[in-house]
Protein backbone atom coordinates (compact mmCIF):
# COMPACT_ATOMS: atom_id res chain seq x y z
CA UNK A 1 -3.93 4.90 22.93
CA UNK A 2 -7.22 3.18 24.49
CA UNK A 3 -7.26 1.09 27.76
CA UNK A 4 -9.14 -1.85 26.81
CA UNK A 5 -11.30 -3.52 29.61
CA UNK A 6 -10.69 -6.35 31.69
CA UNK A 7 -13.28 -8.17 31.59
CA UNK A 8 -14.58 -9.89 28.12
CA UNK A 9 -17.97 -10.34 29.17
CA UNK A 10 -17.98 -6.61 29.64
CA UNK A 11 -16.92 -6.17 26.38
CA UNK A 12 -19.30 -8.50 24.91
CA UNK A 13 -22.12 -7.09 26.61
CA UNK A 14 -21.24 -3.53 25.34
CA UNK A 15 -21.02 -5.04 21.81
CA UNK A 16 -24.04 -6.15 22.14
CA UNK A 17 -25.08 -2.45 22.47
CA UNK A 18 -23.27 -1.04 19.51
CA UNK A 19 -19.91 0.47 19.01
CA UNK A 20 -19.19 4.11 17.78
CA UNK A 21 -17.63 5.19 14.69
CA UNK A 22 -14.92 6.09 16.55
CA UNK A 23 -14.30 2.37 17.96
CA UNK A 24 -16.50 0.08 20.30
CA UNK A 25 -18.28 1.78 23.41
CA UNK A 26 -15.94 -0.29 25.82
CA UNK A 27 -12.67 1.70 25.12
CA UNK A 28 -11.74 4.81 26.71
CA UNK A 29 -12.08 7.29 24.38
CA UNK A 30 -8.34 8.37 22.17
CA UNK A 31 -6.25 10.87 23.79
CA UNK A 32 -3.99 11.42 20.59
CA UNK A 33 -4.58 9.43 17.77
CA UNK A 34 -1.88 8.57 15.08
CA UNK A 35 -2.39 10.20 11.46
CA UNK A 36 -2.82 7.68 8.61
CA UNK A 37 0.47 6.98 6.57
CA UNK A 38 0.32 8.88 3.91
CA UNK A 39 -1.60 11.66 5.04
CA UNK A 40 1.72 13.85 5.76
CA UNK A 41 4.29 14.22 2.95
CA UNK A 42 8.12 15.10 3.75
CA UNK A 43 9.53 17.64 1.94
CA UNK A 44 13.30 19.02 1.72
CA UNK A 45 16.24 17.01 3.56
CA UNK A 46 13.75 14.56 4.66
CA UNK A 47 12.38 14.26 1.45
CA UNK A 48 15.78 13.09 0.10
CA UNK A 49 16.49 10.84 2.93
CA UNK A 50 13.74 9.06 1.70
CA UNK A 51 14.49 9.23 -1.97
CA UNK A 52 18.25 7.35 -0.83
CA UNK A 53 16.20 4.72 1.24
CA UNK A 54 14.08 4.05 -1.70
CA UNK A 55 16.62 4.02 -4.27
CA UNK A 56 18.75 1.39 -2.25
CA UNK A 57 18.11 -1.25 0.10
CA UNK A 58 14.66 -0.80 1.11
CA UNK A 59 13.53 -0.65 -2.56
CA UNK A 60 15.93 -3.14 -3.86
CA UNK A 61 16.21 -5.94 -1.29
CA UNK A 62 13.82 -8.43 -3.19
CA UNK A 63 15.91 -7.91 -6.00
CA UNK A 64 18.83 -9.77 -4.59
CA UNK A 65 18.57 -10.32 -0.93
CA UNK A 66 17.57 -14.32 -0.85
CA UNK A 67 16.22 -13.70 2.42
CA UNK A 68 13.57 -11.49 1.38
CA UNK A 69 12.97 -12.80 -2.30
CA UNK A 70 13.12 -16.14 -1.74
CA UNK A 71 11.77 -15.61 1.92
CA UNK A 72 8.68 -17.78 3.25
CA UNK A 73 6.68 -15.18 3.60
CA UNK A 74 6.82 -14.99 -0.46
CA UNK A 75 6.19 -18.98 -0.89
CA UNK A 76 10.05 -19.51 -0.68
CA UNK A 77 12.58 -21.73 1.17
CA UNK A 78 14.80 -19.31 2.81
CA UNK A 79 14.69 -17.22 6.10
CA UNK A 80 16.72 -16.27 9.41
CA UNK A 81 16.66 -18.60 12.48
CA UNK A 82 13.19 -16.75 13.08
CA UNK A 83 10.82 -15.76 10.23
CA UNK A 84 11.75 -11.75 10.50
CA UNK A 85 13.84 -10.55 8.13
CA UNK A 86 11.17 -10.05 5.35
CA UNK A 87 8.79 -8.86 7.99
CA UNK A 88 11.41 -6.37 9.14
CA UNK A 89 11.71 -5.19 5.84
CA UNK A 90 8.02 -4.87 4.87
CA UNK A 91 7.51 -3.01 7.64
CA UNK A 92 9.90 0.15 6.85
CA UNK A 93 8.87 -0.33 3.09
CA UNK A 94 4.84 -0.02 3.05
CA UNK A 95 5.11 3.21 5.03
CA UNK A 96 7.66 4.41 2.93
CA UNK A 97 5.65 3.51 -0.31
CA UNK A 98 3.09 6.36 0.95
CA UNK A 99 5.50 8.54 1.76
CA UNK A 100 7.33 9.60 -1.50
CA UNK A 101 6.81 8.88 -5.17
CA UNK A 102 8.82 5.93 -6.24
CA UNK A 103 7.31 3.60 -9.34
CA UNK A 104 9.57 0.46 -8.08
CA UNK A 105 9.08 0.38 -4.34
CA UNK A 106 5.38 1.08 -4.74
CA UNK A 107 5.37 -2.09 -7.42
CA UNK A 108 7.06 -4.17 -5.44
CA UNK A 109 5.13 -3.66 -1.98
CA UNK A 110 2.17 -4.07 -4.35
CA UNK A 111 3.53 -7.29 -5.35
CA UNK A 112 4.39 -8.90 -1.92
CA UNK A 113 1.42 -7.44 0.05
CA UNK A 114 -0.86 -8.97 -2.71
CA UNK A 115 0.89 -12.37 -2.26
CA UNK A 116 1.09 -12.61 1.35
CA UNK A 117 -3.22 -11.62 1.27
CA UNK A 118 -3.82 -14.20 -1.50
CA UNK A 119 -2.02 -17.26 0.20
CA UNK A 120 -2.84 -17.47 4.21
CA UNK A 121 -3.05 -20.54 6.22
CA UNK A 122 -6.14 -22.99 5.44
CA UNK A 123 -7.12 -21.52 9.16
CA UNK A 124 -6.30 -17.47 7.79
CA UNK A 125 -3.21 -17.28 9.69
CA UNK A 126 -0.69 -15.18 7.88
CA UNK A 127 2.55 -16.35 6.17
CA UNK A 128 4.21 -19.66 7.17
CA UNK A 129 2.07 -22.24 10.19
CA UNK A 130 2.74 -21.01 13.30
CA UNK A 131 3.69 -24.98 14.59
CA UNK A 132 6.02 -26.29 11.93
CA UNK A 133 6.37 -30.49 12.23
CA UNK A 134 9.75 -32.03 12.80
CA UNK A 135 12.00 -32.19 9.59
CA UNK A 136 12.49 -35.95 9.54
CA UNK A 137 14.59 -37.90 7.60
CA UNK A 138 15.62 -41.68 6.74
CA UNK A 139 18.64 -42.97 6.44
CA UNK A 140 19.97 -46.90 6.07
CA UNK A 141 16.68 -47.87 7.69
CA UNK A 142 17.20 -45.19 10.62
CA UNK A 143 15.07 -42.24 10.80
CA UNK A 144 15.93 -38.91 12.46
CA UNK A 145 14.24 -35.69 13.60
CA UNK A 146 15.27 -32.31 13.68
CA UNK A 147 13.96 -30.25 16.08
CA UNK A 148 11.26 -27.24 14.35
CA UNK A 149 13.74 -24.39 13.70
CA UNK A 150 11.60 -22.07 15.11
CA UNK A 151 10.17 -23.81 17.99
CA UNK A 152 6.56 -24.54 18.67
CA UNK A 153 5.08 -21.19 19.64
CA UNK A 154 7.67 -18.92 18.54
CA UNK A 155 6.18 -17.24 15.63
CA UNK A 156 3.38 -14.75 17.18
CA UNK A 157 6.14 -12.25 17.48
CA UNK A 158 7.32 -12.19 14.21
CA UNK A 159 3.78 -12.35 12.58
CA UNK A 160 3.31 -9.08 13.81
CA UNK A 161 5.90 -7.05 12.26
CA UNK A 162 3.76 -8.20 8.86
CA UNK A 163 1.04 -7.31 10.63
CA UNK A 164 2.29 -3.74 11.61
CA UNK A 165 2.49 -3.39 7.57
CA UNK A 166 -1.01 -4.42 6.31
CA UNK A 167 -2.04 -2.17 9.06
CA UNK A 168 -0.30 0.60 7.50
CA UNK A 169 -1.32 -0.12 4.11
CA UNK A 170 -4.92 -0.52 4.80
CA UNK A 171 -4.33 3.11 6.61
CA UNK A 172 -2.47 4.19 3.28
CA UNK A 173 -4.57 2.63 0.23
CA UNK A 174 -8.22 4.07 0.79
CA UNK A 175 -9.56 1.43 -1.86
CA UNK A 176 -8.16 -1.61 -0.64
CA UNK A 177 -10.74 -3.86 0.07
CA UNK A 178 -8.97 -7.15 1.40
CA UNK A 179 -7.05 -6.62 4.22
CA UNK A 180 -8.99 -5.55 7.23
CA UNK A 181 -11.12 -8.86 6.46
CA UNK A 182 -7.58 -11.00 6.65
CA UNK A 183 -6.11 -9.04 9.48
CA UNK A 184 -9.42 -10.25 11.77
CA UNK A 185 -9.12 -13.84 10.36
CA UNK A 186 -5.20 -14.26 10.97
CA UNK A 187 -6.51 -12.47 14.70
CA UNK A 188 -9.34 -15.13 14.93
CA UNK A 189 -6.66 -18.05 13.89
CA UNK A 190 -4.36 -16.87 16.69
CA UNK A 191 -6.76 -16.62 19.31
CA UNK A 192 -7.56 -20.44 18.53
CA UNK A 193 -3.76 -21.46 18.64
CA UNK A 194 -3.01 -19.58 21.88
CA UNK A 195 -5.57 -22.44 23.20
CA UNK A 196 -3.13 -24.72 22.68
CA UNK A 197 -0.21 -23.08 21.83
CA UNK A 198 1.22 -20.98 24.47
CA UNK A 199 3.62 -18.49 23.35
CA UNK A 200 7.39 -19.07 23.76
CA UNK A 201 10.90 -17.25 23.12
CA UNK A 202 10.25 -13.92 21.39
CA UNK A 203 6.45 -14.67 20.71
CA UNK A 204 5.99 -14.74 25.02
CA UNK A 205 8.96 -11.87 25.55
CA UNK A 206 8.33 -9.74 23.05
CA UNK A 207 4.27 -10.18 23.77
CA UNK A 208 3.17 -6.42 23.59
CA UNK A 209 4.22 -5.87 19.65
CA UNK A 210 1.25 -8.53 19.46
CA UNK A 211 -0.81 -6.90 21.53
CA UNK A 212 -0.15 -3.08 19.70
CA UNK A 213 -1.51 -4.94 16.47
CA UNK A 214 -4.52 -6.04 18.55
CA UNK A 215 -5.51 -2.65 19.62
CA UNK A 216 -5.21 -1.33 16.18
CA UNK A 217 -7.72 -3.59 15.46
CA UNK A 218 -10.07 -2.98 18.62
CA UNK A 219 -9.39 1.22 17.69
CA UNK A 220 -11.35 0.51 14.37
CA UNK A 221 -14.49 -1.71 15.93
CA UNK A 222 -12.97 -5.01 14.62
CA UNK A 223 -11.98 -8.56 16.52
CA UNK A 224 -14.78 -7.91 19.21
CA UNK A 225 -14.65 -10.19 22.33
CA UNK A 226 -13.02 -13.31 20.75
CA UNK A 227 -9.59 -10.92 19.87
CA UNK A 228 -10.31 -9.41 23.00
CA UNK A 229 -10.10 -12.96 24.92
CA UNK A 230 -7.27 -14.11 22.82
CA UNK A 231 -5.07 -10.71 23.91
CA UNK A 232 -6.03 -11.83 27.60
CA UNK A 233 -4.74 -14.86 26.85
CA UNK A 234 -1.89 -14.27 24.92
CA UNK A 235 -1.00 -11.37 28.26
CA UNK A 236 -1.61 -13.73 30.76
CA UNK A 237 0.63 -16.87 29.31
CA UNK A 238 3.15 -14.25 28.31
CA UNK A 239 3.89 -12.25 31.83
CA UNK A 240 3.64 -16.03 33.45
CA UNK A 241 7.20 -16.74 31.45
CA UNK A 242 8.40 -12.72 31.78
CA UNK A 243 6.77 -10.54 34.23
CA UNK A 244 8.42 -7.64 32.87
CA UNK A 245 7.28 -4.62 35.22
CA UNK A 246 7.93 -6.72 37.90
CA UNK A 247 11.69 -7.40 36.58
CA UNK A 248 12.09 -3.99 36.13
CA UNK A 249 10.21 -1.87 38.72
CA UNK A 250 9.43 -4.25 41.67
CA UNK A 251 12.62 -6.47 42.09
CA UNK A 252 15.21 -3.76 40.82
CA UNK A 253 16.98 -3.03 37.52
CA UNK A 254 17.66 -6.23 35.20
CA UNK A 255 20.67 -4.65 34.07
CA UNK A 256 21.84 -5.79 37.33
CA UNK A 257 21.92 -9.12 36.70
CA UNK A 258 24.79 -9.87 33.47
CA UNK A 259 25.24 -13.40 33.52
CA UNK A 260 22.29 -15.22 32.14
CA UNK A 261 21.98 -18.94 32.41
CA UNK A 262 20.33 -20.93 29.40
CA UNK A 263 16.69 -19.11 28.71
CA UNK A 264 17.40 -16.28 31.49
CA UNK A 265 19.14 -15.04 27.99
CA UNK A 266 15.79 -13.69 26.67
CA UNK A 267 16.04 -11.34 29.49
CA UNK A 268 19.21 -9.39 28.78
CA UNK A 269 18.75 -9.69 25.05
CA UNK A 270 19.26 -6.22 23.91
CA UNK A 271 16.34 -5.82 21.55
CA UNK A 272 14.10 -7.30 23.91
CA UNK A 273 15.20 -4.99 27.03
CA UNK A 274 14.28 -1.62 24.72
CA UNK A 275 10.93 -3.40 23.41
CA UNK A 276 9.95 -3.88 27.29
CA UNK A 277 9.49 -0.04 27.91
CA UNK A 278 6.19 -1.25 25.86
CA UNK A 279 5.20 -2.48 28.28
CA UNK A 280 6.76 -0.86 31.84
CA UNK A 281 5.46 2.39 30.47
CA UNK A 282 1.96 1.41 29.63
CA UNK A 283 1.16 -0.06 32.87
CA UNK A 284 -2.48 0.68 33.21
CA UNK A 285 -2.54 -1.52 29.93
CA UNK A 286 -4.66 -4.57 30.53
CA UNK A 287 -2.78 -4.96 34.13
């Protein structure tokens, strides 16, 4: 990984000197550096691990699974209470694509990658807008709102697990042309909503995926100091709701504490306590 710096004048002012081909002059150089999916091919009882995955759910879901083939993400009406199960999907299947020979999964991550690229946000945000309006209705003359389902804010998270994907197939599909150039305008479009959006639920707790996406980004010489500003921002708003490393390392174990009260939830939600080692083992990351 690279420690980015803290300050994004800094990190303007060594842009303004050039970046390397190995990534802009004001990251630490890489100490290991991930190999490109696809670059490594399984082979024996992996191999046919893969094969199964391919041949069932991960290469069939869109062929029955509402959620995913009628999902949002595709232009569709259906998803979970937050816009992941698609995402979660799409991000086991792309790196799976490069990994083993299999006509139908590669079609159909052809198909959905090329749909999600092709229909962005007016602002090049990525799948659904990140602050839905009220669903309002009229009825005898009275008209009531329902609350967004996924709350104002809430969506960063889940953006990213789509994110994670285009990463991997832009690292996978040496011609593609398309989707570094959307990846740094969906970036640019959340750096510009975390000015008035703050993050909340998952999109605040869960604030590091975001930020792994970021890096990606900064690790190739793309974003420069705007995505560097917005993952200040997007740090800073986030540890003011959950100061993980302090919940963890500075005021005892969490799993001390099993009765959560109304939000206090998001802390003792499972996923969310094994994501957090994100961030309480990277410590010297942007702290």
């Amino acid at each position: 990984m690279r420690v980015a710096a803290l300050s994004v004048a800094a990190a303007a002012a060594a842009l303004a000197y050039g970046a390397s081909a190995a990534g802009p002059a004001y990251l630490a150089p890489l100490v290991f550096e991930r190999l490109p999916v696809g670059s490594i091919r399984a082979a024996g009882w992996l191999e046919d691990q893969l094969q199964i995955a391919a041949d069932g759910y991960t290469g069939h879901l869109c062929d029955w699974y509402d959620l995913c083939a009628n999902s949002t993400w595709l232009g569709g009406e259906q998803e979970a209470p937050n816009p992941e199960v698609f995402a979660y999907w799409l991000n086991g299947a792309v790196p799976l694509a490069f990994q083993i020979d299999h006509p139908h999964l590669s079609s159909v991550v052809a198909r959905v990658v090329d749909h999600v690229l092709e229909h962005p946000q007016p602002d090049g945000l990525l799948g659904v807008p990140l602050v839905e309006e009220p669903q309002c209705i009229v009825h005898h003359g009275n008209r009531t709102c329902k609350p967004p389902r996924f709350g104002n804010g809430t969506l960063y998270w889940s953006k990213t697990l789509v994110v994670f994907a285009l990463q991997a197939y832009a690292d996978g599909n040496s011609s593609d042309t398309r989707t570094l150039p959307a990846l740094e305008r969906h970036f640019a479009a959340i750096g510009r909503h975390l000015q008035t959006t703050p993050p909340a639920m998952w999109g605040a707790s869960r604030w590091m995926e975001s930020a792994l996406g970021m890096q990606w980004m900064f690790d190739r010489g793309l974003g420069g100091p705007e995505l560097l500003e917005a993952l200040h921002s997007l740090k800073n708003q986030s540890t003011a709701q959950y100061d993980w490393p302090a919940r963890f390392l500075e005021r005892g174990g969490a799993w001390n504490e099993m009765n959560p009260v109304g939000d206090d939830k998001e802390l003792h939600h499972g996923v969310n306590l094994a994501e957090v080692r994100k961030t309480v083992c990277r410590r010297s990351f942007l702290c």
